[in-house]
C-alpha atoms as a PDB file:
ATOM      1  CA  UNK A   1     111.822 119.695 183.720  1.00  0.00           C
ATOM      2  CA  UNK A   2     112.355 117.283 180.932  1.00  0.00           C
ATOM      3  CA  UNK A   3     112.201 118.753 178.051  1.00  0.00           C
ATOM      4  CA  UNK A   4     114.330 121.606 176.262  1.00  0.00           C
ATOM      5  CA  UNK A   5     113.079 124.231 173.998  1.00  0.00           C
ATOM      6  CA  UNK A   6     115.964 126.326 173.409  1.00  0.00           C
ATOM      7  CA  UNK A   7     116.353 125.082 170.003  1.00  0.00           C
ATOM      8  CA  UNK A   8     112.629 124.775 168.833  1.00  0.00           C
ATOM      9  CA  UNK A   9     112.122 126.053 164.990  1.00  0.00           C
ATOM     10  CA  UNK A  10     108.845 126.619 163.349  1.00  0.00           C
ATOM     11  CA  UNK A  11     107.283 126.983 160.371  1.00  0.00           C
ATOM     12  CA  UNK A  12     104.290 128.755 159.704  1.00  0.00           C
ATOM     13  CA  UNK A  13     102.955 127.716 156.839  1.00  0.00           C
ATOM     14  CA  UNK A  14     100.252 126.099 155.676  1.00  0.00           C
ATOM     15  CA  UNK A  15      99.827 126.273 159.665  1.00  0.00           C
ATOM     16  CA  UNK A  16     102.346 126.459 163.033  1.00  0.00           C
ATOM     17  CA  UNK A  17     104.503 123.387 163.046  1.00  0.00           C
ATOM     18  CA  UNK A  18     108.023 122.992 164.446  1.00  0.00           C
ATOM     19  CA  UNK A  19     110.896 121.039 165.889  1.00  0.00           C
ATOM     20  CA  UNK A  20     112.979 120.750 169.195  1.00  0.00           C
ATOM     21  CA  UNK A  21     116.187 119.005 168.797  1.00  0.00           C
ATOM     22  CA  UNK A  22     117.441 117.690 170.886  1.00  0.00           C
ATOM     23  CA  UNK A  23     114.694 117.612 173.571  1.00  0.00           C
ATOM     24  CA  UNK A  24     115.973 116.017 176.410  1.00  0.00           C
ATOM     25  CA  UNK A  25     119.446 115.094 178.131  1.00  0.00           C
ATOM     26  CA  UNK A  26     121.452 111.904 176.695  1.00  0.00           C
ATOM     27  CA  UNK A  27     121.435 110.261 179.562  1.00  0.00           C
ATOM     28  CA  UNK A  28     117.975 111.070 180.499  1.00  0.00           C
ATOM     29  CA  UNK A  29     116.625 109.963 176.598  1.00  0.00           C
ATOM     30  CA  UNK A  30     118.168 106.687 177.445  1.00  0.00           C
ATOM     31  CA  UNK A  31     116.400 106.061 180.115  1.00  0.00           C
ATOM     32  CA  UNK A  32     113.563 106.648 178.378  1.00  0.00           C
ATOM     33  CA  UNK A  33     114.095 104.302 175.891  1.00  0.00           C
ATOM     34  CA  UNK A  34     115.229 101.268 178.161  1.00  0.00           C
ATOM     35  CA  UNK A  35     111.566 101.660 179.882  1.00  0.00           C
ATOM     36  CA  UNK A  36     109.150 102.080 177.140  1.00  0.00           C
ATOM     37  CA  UNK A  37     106.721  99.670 177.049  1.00  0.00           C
ATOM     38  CA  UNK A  38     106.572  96.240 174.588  1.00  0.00           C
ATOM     39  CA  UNK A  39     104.223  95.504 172.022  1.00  0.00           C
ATOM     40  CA  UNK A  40     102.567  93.426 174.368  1.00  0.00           C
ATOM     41  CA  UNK A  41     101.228  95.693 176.114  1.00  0.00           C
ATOM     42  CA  UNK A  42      99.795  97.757 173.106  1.00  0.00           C
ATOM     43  CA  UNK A  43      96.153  97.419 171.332  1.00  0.00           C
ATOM     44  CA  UNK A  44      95.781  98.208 167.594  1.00  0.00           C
ATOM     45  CA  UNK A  45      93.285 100.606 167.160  1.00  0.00           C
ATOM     46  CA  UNK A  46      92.479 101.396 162.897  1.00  0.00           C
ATOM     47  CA  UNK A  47      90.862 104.604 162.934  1.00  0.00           C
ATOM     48  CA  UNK A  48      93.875 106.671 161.735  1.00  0.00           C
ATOM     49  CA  UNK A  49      95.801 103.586 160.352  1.00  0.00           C
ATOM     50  CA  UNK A  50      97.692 100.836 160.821  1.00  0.00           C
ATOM     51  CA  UNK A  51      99.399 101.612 164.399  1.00  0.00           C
ATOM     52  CA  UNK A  52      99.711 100.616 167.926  1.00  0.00           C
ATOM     53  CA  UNK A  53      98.269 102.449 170.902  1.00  0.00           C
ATOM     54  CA  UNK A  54      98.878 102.472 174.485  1.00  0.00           C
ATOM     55  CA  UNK A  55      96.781 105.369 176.022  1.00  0.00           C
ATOM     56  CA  UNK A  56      94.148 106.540 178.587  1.00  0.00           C
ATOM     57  CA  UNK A  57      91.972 107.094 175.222  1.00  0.00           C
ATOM     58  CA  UNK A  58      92.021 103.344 173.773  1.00  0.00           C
ATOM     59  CA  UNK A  59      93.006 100.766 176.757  1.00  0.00           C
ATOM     60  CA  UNK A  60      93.053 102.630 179.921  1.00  0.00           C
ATOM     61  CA  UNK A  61      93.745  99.967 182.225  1.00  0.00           C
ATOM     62  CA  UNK A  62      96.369  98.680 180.845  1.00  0.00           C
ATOM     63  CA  UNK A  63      98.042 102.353 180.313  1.00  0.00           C
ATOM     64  CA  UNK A  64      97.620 102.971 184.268  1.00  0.00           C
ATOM     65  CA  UNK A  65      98.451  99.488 185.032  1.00  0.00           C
ATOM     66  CA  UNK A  66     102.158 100.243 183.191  1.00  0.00           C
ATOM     67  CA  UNK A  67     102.634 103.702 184.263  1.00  0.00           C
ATOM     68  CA  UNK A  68     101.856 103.419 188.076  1.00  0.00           C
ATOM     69  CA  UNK A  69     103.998 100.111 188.015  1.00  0.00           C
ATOM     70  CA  UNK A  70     107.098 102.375 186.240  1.00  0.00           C
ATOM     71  CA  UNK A  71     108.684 104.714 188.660  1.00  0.00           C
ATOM     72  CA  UNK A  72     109.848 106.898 185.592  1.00  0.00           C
ATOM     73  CA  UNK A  73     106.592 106.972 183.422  1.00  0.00           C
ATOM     74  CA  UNK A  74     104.605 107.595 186.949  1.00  0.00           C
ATOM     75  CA  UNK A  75     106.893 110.834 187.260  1.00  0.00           C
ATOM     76  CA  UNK A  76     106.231 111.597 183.378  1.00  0.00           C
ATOM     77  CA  UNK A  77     102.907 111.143 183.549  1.00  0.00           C
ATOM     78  CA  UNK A  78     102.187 113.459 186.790  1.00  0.00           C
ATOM     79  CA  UNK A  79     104.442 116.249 185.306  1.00  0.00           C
ATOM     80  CA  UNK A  80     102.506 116.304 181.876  1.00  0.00           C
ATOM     81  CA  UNK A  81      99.273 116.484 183.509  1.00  0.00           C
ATOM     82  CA  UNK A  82     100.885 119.376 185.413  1.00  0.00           C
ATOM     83  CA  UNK A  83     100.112 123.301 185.230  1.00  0.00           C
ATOM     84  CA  UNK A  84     104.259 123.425 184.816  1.00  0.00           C
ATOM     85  CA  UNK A  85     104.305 121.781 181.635  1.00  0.00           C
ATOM     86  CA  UNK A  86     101.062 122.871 179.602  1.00  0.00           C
ATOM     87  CA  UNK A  87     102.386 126.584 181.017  1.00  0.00           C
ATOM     88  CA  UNK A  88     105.847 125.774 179.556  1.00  0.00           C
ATOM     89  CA  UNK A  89     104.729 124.631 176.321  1.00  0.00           C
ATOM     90  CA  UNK A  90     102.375 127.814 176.118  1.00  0.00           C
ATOM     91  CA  UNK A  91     105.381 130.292 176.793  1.00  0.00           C
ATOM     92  CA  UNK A  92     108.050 128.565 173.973  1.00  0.00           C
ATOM     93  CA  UNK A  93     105.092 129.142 171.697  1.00  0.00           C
ATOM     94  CA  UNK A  94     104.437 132.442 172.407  1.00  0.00           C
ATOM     95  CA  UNK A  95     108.258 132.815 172.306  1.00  0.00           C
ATOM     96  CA  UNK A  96     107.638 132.371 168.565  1.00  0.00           C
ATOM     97  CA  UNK A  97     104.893 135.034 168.017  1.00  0.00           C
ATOM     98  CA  UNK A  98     102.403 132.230 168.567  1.00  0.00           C
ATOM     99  CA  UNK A  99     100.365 133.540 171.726  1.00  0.00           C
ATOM    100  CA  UNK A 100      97.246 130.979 171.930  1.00  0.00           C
ATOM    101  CA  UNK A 101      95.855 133.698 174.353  1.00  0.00           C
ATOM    102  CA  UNK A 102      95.199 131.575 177.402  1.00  0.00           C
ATOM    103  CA  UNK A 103      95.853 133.148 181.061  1.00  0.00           C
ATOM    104  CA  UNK A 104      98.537 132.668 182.914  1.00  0.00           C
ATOM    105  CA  UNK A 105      97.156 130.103 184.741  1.00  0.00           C
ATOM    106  CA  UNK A 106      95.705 128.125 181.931  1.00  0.00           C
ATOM    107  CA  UNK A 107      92.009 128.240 182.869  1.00  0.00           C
ATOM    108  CA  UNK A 108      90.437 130.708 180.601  1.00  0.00           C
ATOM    109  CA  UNK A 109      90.628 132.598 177.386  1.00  0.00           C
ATOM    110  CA  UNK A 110      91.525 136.107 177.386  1.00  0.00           C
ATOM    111  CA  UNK A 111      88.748 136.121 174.823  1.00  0.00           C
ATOM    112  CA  UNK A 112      86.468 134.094 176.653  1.00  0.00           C
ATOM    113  CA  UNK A 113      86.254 136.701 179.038  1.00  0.00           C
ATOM    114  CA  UNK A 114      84.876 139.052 177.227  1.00  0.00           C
ATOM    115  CA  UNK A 115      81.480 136.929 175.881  1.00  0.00           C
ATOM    116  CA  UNK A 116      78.388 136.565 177.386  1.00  0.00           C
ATOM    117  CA  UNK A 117      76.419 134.191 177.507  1.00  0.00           C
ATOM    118  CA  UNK A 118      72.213 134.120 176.598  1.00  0.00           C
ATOM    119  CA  UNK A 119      71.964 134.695 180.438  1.00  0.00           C
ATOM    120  CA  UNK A 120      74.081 137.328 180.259  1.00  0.00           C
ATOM    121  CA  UNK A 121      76.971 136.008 182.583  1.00  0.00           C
ATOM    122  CA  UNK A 122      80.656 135.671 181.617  1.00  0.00           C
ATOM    123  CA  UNK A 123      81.121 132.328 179.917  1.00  0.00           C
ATOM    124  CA  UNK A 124      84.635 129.981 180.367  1.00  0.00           C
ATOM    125  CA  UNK A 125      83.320 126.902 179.179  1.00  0.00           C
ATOM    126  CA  UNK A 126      85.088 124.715 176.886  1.00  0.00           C
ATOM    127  CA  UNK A 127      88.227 127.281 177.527  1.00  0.00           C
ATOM    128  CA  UNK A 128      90.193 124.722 180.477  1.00  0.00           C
ATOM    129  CA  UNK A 129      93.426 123.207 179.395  1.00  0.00           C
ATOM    130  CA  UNK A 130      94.685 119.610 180.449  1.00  0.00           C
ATOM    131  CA  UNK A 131      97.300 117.680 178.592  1.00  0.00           C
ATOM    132  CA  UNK A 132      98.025 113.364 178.568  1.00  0.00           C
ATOM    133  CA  UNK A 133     100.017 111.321 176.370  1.00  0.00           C
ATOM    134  CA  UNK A 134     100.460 108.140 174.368  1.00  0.00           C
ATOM    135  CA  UNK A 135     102.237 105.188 173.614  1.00  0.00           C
ATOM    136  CA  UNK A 136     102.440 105.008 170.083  1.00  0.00           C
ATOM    137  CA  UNK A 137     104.203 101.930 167.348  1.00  0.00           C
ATOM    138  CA  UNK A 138     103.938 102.063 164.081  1.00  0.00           C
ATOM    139  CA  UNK A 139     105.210  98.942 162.262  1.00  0.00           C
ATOM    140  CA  UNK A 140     108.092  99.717 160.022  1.00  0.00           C
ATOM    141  CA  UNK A 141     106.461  97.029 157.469  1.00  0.00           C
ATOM    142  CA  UNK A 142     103.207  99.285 156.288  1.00  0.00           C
ATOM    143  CA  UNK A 143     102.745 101.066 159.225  1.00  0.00           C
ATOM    144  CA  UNK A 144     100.753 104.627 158.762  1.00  0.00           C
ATOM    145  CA  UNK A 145      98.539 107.129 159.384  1.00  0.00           C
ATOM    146  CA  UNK A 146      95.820 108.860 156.959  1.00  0.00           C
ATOM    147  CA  UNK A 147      96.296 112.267 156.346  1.00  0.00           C
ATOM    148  CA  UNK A 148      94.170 114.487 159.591  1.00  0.00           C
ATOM    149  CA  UNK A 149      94.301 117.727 161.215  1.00  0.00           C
ATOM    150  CA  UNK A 150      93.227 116.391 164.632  1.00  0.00           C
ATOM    151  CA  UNK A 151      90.103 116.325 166.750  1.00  0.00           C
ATOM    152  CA  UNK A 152      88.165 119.674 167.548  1.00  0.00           C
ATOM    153  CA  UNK A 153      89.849 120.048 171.026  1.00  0.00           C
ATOM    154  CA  UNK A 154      92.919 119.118 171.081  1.00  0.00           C
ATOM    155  CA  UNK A 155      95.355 122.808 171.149  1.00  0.00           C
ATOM    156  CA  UNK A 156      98.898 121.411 170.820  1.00  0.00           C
ATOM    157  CA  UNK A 157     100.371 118.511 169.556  1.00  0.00           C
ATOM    158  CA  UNK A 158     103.908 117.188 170.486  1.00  0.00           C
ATOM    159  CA  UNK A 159     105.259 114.094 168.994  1.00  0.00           C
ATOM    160  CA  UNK A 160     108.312 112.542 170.464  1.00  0.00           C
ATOM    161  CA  UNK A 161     110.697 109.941 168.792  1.00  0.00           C
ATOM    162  CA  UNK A 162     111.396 107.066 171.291  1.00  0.00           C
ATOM    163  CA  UNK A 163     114.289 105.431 169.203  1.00  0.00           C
ATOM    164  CA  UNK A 164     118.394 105.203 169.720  1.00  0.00           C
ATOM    165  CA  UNK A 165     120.807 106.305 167.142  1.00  0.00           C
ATOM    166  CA  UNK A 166     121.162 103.616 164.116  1.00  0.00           C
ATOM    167  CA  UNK A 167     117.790 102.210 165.186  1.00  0.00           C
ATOM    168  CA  UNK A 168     116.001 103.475 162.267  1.00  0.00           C
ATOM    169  CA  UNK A 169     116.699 103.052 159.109  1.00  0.00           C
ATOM    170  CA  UNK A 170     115.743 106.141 157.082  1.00  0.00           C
ATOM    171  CA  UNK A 171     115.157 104.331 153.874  1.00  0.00           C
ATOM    172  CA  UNK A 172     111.607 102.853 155.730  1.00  0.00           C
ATOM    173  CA  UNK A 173     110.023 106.568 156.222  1.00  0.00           C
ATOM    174  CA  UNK A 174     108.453 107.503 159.160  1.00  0.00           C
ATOM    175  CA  UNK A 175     108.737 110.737 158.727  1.00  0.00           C
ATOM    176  CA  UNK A 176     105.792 113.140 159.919  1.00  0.00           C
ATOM    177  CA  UNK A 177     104.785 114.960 156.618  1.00  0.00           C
ATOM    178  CA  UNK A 178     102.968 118.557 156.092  1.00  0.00           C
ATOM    179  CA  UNK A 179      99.949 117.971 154.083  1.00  0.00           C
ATOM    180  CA  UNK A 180      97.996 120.285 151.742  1.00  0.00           C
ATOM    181  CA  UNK A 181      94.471 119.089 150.137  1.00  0.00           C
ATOM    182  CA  UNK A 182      94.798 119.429 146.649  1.00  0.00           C
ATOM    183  CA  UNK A 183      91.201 120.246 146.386  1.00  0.00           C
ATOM    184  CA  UNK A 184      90.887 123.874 147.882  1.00  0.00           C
ATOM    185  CA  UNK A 185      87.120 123.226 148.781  1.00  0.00           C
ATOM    186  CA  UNK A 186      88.480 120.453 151.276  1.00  0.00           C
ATOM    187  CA  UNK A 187      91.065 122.674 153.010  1.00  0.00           C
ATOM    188  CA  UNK A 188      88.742 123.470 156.157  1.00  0.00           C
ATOM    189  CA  UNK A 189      88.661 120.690 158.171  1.00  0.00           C
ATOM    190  CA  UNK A 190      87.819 121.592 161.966  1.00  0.00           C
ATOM    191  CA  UNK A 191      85.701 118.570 162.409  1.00  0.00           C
ATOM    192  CA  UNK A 192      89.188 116.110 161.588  1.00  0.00           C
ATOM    193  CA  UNK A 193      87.729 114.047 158.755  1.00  0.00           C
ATOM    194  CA  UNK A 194      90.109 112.164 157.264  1.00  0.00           C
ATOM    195  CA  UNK A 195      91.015 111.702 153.656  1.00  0.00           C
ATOM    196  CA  UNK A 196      93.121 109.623 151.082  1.00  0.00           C
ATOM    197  CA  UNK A 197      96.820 110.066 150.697  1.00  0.00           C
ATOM    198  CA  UNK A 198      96.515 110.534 147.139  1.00  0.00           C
ATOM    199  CA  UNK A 199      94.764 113.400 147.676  1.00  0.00           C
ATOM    200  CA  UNK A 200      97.541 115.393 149.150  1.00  0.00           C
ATOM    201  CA  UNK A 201     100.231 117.526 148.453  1.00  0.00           C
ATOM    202  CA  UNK A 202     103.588 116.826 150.923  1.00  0.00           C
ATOM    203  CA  UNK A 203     104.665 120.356 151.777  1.00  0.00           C
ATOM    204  CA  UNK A 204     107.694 119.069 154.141  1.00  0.00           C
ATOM    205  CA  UNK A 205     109.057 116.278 156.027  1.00  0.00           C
ATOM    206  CA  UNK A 206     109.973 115.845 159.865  1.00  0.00           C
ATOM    207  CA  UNK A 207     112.020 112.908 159.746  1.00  0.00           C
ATOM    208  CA  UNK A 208     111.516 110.698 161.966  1.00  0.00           C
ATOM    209  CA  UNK A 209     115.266 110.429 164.057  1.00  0.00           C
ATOM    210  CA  UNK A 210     116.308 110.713 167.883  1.00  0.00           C
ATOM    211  CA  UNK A 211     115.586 112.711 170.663  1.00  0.00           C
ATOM    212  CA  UNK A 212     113.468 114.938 169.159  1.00  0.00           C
ATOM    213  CA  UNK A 213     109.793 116.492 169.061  1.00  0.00           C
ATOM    214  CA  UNK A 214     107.310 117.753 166.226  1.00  0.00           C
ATOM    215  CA  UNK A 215     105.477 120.509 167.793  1.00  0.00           C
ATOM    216  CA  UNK A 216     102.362 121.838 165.848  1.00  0.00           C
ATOM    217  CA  UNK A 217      98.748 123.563 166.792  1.00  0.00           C
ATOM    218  CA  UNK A 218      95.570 122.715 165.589  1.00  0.00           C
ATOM    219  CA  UNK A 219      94.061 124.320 162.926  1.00  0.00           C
ATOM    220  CA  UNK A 220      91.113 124.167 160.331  1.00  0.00           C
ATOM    221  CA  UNK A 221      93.758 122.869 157.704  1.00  0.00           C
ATOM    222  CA  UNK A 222      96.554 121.383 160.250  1.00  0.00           C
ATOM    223  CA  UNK A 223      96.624 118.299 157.895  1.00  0.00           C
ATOM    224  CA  UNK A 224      99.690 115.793 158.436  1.00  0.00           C
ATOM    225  CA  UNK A 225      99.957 112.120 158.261  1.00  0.00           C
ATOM    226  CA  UNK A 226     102.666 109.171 158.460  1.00  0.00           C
ATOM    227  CA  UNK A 227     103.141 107.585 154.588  1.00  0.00           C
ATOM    228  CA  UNK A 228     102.992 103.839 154.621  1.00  0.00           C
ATOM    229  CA  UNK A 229     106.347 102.716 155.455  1.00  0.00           C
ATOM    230  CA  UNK A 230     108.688 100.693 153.406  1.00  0.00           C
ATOM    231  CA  UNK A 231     110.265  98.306 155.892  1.00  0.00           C
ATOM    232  CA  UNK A 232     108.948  94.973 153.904  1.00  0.00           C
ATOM    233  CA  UNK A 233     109.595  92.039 156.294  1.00  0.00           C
ATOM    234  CA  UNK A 234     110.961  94.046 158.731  1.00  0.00           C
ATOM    235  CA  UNK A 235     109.799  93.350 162.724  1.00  0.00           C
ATOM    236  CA  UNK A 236     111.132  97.140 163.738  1.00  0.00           C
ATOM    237  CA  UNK A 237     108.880  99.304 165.170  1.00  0.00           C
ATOM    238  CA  UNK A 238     108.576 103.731 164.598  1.00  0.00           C
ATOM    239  CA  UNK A 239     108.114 104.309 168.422  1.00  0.00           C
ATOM    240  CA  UNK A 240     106.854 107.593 169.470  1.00  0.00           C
ATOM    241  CA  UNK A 241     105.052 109.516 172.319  1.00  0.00           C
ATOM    242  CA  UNK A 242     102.061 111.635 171.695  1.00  0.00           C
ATOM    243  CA  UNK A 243     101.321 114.533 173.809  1.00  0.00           C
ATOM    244  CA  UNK A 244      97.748 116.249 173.526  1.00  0.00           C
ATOM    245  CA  UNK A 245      96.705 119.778 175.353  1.00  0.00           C
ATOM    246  CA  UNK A 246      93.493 119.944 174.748  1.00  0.00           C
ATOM    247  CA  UNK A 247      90.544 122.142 175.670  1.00  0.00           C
ATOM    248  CA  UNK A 248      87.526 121.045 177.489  1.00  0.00           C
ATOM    249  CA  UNK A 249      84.472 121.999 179.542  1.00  0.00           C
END
């Protein structure tokens, strides 16, 4: 068990976001720190922004190639991908009225269940969980991320700050904000299309600080994004992980 939940908060409004602070032990968040991986090792996708990726998603040889040579991210990375720690997740939500309304065991909708298909059989397609994560750097000199809600099948979201006290300086942004289209017609936006920062509203900040996570769920209007940052001729990096449950077939 890594992570702690006991403090999680949420939100509810314009959709389910929270916080857990903080999420692991001292000790333990240190060690995470002193391992994660160098820029060197990153590639700079632009889709969302301007950021660096290390994932399964964008340069997956490279990602296994650093976590099965890192004792610590090997053990991460098996315990994510683990029943333990989607189930986990699912139970502090539901701890906060916010029952996704999977099974115990993860593999179906209680829903699902109850559907036919045109065949008439019972249907539990597209209703399996698995979860993975990210390396994530976002330069501190214009680093960002255009306002999204996230792909179709992703469930949860968690997004972990990887930086030590004093690291950061709070003046550069960073923070994760809560986005509302200002046009009402563009609320709905299942299919993740992405959209200007001018035309959102900032609901709230998650600031971006230590040993902490942002945890929200994907919605039709679960629009966030990362502000350019203000760090002009500054070298630091806003160094996160990104953890995805998702739903797939």
């Amino acid at each position: 068990m890594y992570f702690n939940y006991e403090n999680l908060c949420f939100n509810y409004e314009p959709f389910p976001i929270g916080i857990s602070k903080p999420l692991m032990k001292p000790d333990l968040y240190r060690e995470f720190l002193d391992n994660y991986p160098s820029v060197e090792h990153f590639s700079h996708p632009d889709k969302l922004g301007h950021k660096y990726s290390l994932s399964e998603r964008f340069n997956p040889k490279d990602f296994r190639r650093f976590v099965n040579g890192n004792a610590l991210w090997r053990g991460f990375d098996a315990w994510i991908k683990s029943p333990d720690f989607v189930r986990g997740v699912l139970d502090a939500l539901a701890t906060h009225s916010l029952d996704l309304g999977y099974d115990p065991d993860m593999s179906v909708m209680k829903q699902v269940q109850k559907r036919l298909t045109h065949s008439g059989r019972l249907s539990c397609s597209a209703a399996r969980l698995r979860s993975r994560f990210e390396f994530s750097m976002l330069p501190a000199d214009g680093g960002h991320i255009l306002p999204h809600t996230d792909s179709p099948n992703k469930i949860v979201t968690l997004i972990i700050s990887m930086t030590d006290e004093g690291e950061w300086n709070p003046e550069w942004g960073g923070g994760t904000d809560v986005n509302q289209h200002k046009d009402v017609k563009l609320a709905f936006n299942q299919t993740n299309r992405q959209a200007p920062f001018e035309d959102m509203e900032v609901l709230d900040t998650f600031e971006f600080s230590p040993n902490q996570a942002v945890m929200f769920i994907k919605t039709f209007n679960s629009w966030h994004s990362v502000k350019p940052m203000l760090g002009k001729g500054s070298d630091a990096m806003r160094r996160t992980l990104t953890i995805n449950i998702e739903a797939f077939a």
